[in-house]
Protein backbone atom coordinates (compact mmCIF):
# COMPACT_ATOMS: atom_id res chain seq x y z
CA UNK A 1 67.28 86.90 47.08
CA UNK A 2 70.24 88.37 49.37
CA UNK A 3 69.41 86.47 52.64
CA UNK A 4 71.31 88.28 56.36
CA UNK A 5 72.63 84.62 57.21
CA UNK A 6 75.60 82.13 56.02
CA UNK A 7 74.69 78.97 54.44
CA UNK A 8 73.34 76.52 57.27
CA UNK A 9 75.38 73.75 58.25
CA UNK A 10 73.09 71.55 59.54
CA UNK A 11 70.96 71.67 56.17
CA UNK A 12 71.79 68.16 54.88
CA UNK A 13 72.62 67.90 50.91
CA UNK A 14 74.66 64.92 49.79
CA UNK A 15 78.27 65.32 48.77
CA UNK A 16 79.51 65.57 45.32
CA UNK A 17 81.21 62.29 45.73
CA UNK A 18 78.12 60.36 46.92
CA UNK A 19 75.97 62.27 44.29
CA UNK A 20 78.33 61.04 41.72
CA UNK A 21 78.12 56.97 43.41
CA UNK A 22 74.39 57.64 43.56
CA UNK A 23 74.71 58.14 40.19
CA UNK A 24 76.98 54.97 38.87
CA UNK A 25 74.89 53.26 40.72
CA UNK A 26 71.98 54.00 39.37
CA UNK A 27 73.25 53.74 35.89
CA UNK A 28 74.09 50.29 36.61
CA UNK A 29 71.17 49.11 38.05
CA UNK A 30 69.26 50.35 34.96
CA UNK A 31 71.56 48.69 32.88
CA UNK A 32 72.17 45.46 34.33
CA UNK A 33 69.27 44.77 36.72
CA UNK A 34 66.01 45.70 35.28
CA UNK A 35 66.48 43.83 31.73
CA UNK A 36 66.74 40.58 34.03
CA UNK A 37 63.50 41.02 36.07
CA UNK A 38 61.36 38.78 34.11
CA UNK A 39 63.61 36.13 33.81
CA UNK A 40 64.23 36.67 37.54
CA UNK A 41 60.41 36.75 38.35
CA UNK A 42 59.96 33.42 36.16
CA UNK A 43 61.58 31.76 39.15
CA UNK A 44 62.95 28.71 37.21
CA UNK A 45 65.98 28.49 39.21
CA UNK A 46 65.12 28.55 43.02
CA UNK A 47 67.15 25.10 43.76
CA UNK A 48 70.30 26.82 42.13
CA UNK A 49 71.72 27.76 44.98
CA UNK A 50 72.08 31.07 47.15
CA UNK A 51 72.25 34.36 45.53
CA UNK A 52 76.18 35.67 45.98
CA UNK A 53 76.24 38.34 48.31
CA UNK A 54 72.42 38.31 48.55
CA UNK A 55 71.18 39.40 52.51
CA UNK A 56 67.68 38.16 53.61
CA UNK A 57 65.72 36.10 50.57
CA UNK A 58 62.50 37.72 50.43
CA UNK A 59 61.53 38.06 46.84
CA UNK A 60 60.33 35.10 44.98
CA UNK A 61 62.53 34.79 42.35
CA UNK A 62 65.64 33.45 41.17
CA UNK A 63 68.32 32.95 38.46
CA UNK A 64 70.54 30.57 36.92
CA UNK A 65 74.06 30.64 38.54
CA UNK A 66 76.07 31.86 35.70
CA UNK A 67 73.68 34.95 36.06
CA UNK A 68 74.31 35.52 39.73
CA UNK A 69 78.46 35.17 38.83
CA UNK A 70 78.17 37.78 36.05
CA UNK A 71 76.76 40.75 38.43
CA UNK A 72 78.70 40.22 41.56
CA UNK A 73 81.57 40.18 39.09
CA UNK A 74 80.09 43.59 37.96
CA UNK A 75 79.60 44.88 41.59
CA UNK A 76 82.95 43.91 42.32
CA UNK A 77 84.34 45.84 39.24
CA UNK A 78 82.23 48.99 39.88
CA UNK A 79 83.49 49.14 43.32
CA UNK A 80 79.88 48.70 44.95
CA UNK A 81 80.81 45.51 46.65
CA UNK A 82 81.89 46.74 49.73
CA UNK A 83 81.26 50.34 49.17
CA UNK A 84 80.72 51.24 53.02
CA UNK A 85 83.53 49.02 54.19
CA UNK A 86 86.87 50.63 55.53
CA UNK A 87 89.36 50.88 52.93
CA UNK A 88 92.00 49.06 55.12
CA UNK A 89 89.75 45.94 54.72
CA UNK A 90 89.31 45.90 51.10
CA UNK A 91 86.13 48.49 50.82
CA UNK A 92 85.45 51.47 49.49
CA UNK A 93 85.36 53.42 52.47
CA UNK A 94 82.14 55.06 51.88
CA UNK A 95 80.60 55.00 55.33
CA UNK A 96 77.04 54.32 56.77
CA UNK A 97 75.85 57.23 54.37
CA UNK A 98 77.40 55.23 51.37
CA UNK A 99 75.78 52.61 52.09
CA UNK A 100 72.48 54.41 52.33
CA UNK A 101 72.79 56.06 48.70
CA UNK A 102 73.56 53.03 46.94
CA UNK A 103 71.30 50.70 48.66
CA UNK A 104 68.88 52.89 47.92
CA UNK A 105 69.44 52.64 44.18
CA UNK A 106 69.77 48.59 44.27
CA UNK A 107 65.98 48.76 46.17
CA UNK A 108 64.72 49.56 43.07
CA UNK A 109 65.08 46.23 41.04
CA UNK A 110 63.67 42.98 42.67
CA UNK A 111 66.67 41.77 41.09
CA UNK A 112 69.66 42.62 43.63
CA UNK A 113 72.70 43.51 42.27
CA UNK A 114 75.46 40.88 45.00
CA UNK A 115 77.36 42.82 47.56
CA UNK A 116 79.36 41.98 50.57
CA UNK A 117 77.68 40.23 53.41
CA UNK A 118 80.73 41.05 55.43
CA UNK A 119 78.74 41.99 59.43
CA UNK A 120 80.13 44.85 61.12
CA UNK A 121 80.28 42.94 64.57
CA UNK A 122 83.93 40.89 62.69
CA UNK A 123 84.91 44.65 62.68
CA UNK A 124 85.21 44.08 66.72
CA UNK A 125 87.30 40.79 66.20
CA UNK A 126 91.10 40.33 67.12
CA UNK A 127 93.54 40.28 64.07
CA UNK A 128 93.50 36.49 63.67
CA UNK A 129 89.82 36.54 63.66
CA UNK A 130 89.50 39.16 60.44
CA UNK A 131 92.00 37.38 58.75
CA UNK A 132 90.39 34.26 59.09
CA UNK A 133 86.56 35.54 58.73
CA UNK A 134 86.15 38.74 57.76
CA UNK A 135 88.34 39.50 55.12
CA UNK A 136 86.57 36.31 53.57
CA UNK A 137 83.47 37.51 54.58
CA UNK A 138 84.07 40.75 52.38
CA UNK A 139 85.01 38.95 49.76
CA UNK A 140 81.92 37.03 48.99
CA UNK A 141 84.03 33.46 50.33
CA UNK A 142 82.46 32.73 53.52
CA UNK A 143 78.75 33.17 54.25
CA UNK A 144 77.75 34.30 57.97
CA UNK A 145 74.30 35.09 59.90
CA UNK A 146 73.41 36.94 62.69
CA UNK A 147 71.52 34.71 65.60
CA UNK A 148 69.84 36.77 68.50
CA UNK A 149 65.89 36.01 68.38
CA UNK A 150 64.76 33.39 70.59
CA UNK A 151 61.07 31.38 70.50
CA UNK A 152 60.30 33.60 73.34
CA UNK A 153 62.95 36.32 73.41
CA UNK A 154 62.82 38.33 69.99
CA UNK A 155 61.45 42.13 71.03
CA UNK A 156 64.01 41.66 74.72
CA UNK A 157 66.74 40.11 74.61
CA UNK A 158 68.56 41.59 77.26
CA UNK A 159 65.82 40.03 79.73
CA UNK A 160 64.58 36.98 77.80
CA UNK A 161 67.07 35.39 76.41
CA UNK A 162 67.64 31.97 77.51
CA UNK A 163 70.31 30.65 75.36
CA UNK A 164 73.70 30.02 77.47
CA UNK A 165 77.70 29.31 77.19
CA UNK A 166 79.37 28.08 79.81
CA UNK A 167 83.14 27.45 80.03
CA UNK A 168 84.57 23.99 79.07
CA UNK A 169 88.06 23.16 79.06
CA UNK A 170 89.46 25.87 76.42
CA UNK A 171 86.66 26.40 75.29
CA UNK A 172 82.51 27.10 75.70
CA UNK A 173 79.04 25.05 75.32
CA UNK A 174 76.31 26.51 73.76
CA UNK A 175 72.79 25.29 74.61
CA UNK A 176 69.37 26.63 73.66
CA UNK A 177 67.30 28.06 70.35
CA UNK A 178 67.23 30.62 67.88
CA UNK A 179 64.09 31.98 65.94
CA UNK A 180 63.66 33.79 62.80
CA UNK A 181 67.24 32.90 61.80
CA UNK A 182 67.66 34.19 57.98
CA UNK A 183 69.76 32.71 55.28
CA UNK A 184 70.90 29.34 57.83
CA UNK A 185 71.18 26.92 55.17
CA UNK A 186 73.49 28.88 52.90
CA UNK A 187 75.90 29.93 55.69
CA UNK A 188 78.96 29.14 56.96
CA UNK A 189 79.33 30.38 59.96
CA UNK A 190 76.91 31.92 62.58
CA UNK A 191 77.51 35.05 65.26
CA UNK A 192 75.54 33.47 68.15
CA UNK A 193 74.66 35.67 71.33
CA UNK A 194 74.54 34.23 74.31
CA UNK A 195 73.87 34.63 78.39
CA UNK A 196 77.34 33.87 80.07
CA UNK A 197 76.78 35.74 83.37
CA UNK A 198 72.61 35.68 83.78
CA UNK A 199 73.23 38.35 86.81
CA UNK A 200 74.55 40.60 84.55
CA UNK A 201 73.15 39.53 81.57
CA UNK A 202 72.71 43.03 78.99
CA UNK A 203 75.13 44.66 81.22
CA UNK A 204 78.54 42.81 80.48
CA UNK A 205 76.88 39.21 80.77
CA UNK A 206 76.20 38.70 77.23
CA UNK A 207 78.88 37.33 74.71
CA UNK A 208 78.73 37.30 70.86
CA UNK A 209 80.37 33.71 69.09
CA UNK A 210 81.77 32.92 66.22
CA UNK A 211 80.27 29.47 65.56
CA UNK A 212 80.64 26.72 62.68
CA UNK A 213 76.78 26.02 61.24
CA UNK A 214 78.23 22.23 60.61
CA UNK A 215 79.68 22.00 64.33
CA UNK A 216 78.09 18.81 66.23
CA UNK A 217 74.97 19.96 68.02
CA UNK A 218 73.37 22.18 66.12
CA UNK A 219 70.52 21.26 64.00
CA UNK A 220 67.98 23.69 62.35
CA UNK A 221 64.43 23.76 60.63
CA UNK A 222 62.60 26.08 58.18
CA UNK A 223 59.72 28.53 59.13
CA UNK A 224 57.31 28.48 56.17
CA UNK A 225 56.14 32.03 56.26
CA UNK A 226 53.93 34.11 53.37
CA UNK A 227 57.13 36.25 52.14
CA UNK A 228 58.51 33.38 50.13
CA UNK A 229 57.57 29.87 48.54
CA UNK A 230 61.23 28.62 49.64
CA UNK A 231 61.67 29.36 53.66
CA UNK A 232 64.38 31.60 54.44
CA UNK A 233 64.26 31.96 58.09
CA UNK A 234 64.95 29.15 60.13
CA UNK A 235 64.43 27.27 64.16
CA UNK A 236 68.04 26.49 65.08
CA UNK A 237 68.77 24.17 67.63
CA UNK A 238 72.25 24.03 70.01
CA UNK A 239 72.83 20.98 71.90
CA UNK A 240 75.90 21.17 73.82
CA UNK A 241 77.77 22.78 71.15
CA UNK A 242 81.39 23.22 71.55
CA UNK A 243 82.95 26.50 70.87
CA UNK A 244 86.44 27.00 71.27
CA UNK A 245 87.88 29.95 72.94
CA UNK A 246 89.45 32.28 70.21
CA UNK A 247 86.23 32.66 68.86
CA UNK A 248 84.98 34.84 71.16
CA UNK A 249 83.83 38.47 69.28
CA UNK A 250 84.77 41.07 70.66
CA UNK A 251 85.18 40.73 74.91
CA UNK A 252 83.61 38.28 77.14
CA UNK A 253 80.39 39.83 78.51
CA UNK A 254 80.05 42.87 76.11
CA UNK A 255 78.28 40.72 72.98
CA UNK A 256 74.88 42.96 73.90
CA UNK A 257 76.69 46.19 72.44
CA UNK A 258 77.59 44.36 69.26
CA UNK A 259 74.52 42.93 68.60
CA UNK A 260 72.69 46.07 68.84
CA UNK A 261 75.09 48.56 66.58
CA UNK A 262 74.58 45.01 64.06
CA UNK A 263 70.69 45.44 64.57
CA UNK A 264 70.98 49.15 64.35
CA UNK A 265 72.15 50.09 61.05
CA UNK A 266 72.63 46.56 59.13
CA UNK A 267 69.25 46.43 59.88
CA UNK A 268 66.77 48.81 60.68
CA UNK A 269 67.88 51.67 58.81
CA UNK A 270 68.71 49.08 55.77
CA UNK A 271 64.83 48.81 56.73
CA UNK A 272 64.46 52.49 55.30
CA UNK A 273 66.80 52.56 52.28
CA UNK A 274 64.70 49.41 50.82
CA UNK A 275 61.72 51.65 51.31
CA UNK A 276 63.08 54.23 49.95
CA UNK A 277 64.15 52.07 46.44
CA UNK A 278 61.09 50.22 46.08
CA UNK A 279 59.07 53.54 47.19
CA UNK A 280 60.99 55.20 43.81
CA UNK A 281 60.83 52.40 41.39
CA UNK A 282 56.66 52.03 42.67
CA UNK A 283 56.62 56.23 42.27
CA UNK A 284 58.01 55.78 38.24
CA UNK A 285 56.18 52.90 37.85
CA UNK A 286 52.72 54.33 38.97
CA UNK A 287 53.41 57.89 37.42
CA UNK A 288 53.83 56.25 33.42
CA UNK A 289 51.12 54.17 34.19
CA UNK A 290 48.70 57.33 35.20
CA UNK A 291 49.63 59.00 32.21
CA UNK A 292 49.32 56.01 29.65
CA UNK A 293 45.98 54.68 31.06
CA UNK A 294 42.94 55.87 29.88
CA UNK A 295 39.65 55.38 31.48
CA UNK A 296 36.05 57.12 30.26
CA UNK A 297 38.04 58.95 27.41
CA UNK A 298 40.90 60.64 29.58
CA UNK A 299 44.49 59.35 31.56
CA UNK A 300 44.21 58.60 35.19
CA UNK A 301 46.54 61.17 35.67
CA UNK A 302 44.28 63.81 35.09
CA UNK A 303 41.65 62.10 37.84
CA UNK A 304 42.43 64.04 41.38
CA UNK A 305 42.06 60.49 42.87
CA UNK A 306 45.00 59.02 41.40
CA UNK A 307 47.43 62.84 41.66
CA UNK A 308 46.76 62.41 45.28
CA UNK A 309 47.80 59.13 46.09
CA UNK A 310 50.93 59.98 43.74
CA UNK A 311 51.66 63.12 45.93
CA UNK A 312 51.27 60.88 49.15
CA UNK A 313 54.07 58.69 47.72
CA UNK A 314 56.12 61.23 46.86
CA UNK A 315 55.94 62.79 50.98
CA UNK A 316 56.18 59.56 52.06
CA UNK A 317 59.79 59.03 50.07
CA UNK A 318 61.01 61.90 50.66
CA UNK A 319 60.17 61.63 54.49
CA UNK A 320 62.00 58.40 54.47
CA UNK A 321 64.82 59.27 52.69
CA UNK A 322 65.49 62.05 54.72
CA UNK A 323 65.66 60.24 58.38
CA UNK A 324 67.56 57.76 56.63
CA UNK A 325 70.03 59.87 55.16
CA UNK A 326 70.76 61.85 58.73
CA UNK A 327 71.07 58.54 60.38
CA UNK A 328 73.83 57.15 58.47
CA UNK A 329 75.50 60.69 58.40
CA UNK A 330 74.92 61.14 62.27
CA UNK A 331 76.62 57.59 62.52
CA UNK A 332 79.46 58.05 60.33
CA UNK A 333 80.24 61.22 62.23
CA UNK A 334 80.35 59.00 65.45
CA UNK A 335 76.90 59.47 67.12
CA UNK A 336 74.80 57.46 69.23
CA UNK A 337 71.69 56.74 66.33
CA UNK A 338 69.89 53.75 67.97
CA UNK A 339 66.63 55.87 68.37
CA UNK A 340 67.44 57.45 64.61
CA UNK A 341 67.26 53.83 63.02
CA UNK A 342 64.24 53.01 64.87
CA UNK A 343 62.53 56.15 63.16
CA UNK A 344 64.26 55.00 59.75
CA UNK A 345 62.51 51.51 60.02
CA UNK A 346 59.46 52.66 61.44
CA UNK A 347 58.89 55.07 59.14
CA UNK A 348 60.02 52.50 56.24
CA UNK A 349 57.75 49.75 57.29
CA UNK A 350 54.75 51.78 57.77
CA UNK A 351 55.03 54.65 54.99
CA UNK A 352 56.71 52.17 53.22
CA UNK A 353 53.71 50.27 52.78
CA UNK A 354 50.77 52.36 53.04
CA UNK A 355 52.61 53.94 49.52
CA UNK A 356 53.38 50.96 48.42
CA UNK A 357 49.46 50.38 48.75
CA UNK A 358 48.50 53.16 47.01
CA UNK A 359 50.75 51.91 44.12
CA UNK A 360 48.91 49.22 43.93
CA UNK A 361 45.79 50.68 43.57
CA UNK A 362 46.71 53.38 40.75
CA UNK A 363 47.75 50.24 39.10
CA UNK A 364 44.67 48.05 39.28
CA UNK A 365 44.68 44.59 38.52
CA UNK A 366 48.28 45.03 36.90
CA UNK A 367 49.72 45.40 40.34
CA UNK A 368 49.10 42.32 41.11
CA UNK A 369 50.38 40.43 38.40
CA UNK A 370 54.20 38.98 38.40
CA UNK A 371 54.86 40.87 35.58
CA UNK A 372 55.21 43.49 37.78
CA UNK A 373 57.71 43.98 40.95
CA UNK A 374 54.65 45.91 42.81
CA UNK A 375 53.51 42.58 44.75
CA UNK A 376 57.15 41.65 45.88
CA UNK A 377 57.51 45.32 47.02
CA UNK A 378 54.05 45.41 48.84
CA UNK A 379 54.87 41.65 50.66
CA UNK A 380 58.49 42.90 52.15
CA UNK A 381 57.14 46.44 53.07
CA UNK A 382 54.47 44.96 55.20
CA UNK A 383 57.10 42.25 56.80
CA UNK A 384 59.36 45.80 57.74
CA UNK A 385 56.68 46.87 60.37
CA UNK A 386 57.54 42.98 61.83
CA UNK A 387 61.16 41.80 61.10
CA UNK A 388 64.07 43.77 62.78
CA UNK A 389 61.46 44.38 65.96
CA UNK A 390 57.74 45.18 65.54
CA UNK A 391 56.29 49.12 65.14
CA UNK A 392 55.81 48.78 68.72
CA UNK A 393 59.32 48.15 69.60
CA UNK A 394 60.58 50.53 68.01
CA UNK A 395 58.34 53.20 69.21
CA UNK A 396 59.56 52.18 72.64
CA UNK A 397 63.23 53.26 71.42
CA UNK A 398 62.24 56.73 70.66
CA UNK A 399 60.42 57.09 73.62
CA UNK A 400 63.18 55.97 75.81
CA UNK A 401 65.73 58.53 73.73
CA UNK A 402 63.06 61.25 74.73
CA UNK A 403 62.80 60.47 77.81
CA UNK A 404 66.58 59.81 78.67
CA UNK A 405 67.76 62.65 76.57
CA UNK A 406 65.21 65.37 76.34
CA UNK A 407 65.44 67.96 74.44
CA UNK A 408 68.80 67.51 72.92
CA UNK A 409 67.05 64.56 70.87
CA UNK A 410 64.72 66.71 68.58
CA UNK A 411 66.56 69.83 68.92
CA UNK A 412 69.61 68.38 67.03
């Protein structure tokens, strides 16, 4: 139908070129992924080691080493390793939206396909420091984590925190506690923020680390939590911990900034795109199973019951994917998305599991079994509305963006 207006440039459709990742992507996580699921799920191997390239361990699982060395040598080959990264530092050059289209695709096997744990704030670090950590870091040689949370400073930080640095010599010491710390015992190194100017503290009195896990004084413990059978997160302990000066990220005093584009989009919109793969991969999963099952002489997919929770999925996804995919294009184009990512992970944790719920229930009994990758979906879903910052949290983002901003934030 002839239509009295030119195509819309705000109406978002992915690129050819990300449509065609999206694609190899897929293709390869079909290929090389799924067939090791049950093997993965078996979880004979969870003293093997970490999982190359492997973020935040919350599916119980595992697989022998040899395994893990064959697909990061396939991610590196299919140029998904670092598919987001800036081609001047070895990645693909993909962008934020990248990142959310293939991410996407790798959420939809419990079995993740390694990638680059390389963390944006070593974007922010002098020359000697990217040389020396992040170009490592990308690829796959040196291991870092990202240490904010406090015992009583995880939702504010700006306010709560307690841990300090204070100048010594050339150098700083470090003295208080992190919380909630993932992936501590396979690291390397750790980027620890810190108060160095409690006045100022959020505003140009917070500075970002680069510290050795092995240096003297620090000492850590695991949190035994429901997610996993072997902890993940851990209580990390600095005791006069001596830093020296080179490795501050970034600027003295602006740390705050890093930490929240890290927490941002490595974080809470990665919140959405795993909603969005396990969301598909529960959708395909639930949709065969409808039409295969009979009950009282007919398939459930004929019962109105069991087409209604499938439809809910399906709004849910697409809702998901949506604010995900305008936050990583908003952020690539060089926008302020803090409030954006909020929505991304609120609306993953929560939609995110209420689907993932309903999943369950088309499948009966059989979504509970380890057979299946439903249960692992369900338990990280429901940890999305916590980890990152809690529903509540991030509700008090938005509302600050509306309330700072006005109109300009939902007429964009």
């Amino acid at each position: 139908m002839a239509v009295k207006y030119s195509a819309p440039t705000t109406a978002f459709a992915l690129p050819p070129e990300l449509i065609e990742l999206k694609e190899h992507a897929k293709n390869i996580v079909e290929r090389e992924c799924f067939p090791l699921e049950a093997k993965f799920l078996s979880n004979q191997w969870l003293d093997e080691g970490p999982k190359p390239g492997a973020t935040e361990g919350q599916v119980d699982g595992s697989l022998p080493a040899e395994d893990w060395a064959r697909l990061k040598q396939i991610s590196q080959d299919a140029g998904l390793y670092a598919v987001g990264l800036p081609e001047e530092y070895g990645g693909e050059g993909y962008g934020a939206l990248g990142e959310v289209v293939v991410a996407e695709q790798l959420n939809r096997s419990v079995v993740k396909l390694p990638r680059s744990g390389a963390m944006m704030p070593l974007l922010h670090g002098t020359d000697a420091q990217k040389e020396e950590f992040l170009m490592p870091s990308i690829r796959g040689e040196k291991r870092f984590v990202f240490a904010q949370s406090e015992p009583g400073a995880g939702s504010d930080p700006g306010n709560s925190m307690r841990t300090t640095a204070k100048p010594d010599g050339d150098g700083w010491r470090i003295n208080g506690q992190k919380m909630w710390i993932s992936g501590v015992e396979d690291a390397d190194y750790m980027l620890v923020l810190t108060v160095t100017d409690p006045e100022k503290r959020q505003r140009g009195g917070m500075t970002m680390f680069i510290v050795d896990r092995d240096s003297p004084g620090i000492s850590w413990s695991p949190i035994e939590t429901w997610l996993v059978r072997k902890a993940h997160q851990y209580l990390v302990t600095f005791d006069d911990v001596f830093v020296p000066g080179d490795r501050i990220l970034g600027s003295e005093g602006y740390g705050f900034g890093l930490g929240q584009e890290w927490l941002a989009i490595q974080d809470r919109l990665t919140r959405g795109t795993l909603a969005c793969g396990r969301l598909a991969r529960g959708l395909e999963i639930a949709t065969e199973w409808a039409k295969s099952r009979e009950t009282f002489g007919a398939p459930l997919a004929e019962r109105q019951a069991i087409q209604w929770m499938l439809v809910d999925v399906f709004m849910d996804l697409k809702t998901i994917r949506a604010i995900a995919y305008e936050t990583a294009a908003r952020y690539d184009a060089g926008e302020e998305v803090r409030h954006l990512a909020a929505m991304a992970k609120y609306m993953g944790g929560n939609y995110g599991h209420r689907s993932m719920d309903k999943i369950m229930q088309i499948l009966g009994g059989m979504g509970e079994t380890l057979e299946m990758p439903i249960s692992t979906f369900y338990r990280e879903l429901r940890h999305g509305r916590i980890g990152g910052g809690t529903d509540e949290i991030q509700r008090i983002l938005m509302a600050r963006a509306i309330l700072k901003q006005g109109k300009k934030v939902w007429e964009a």
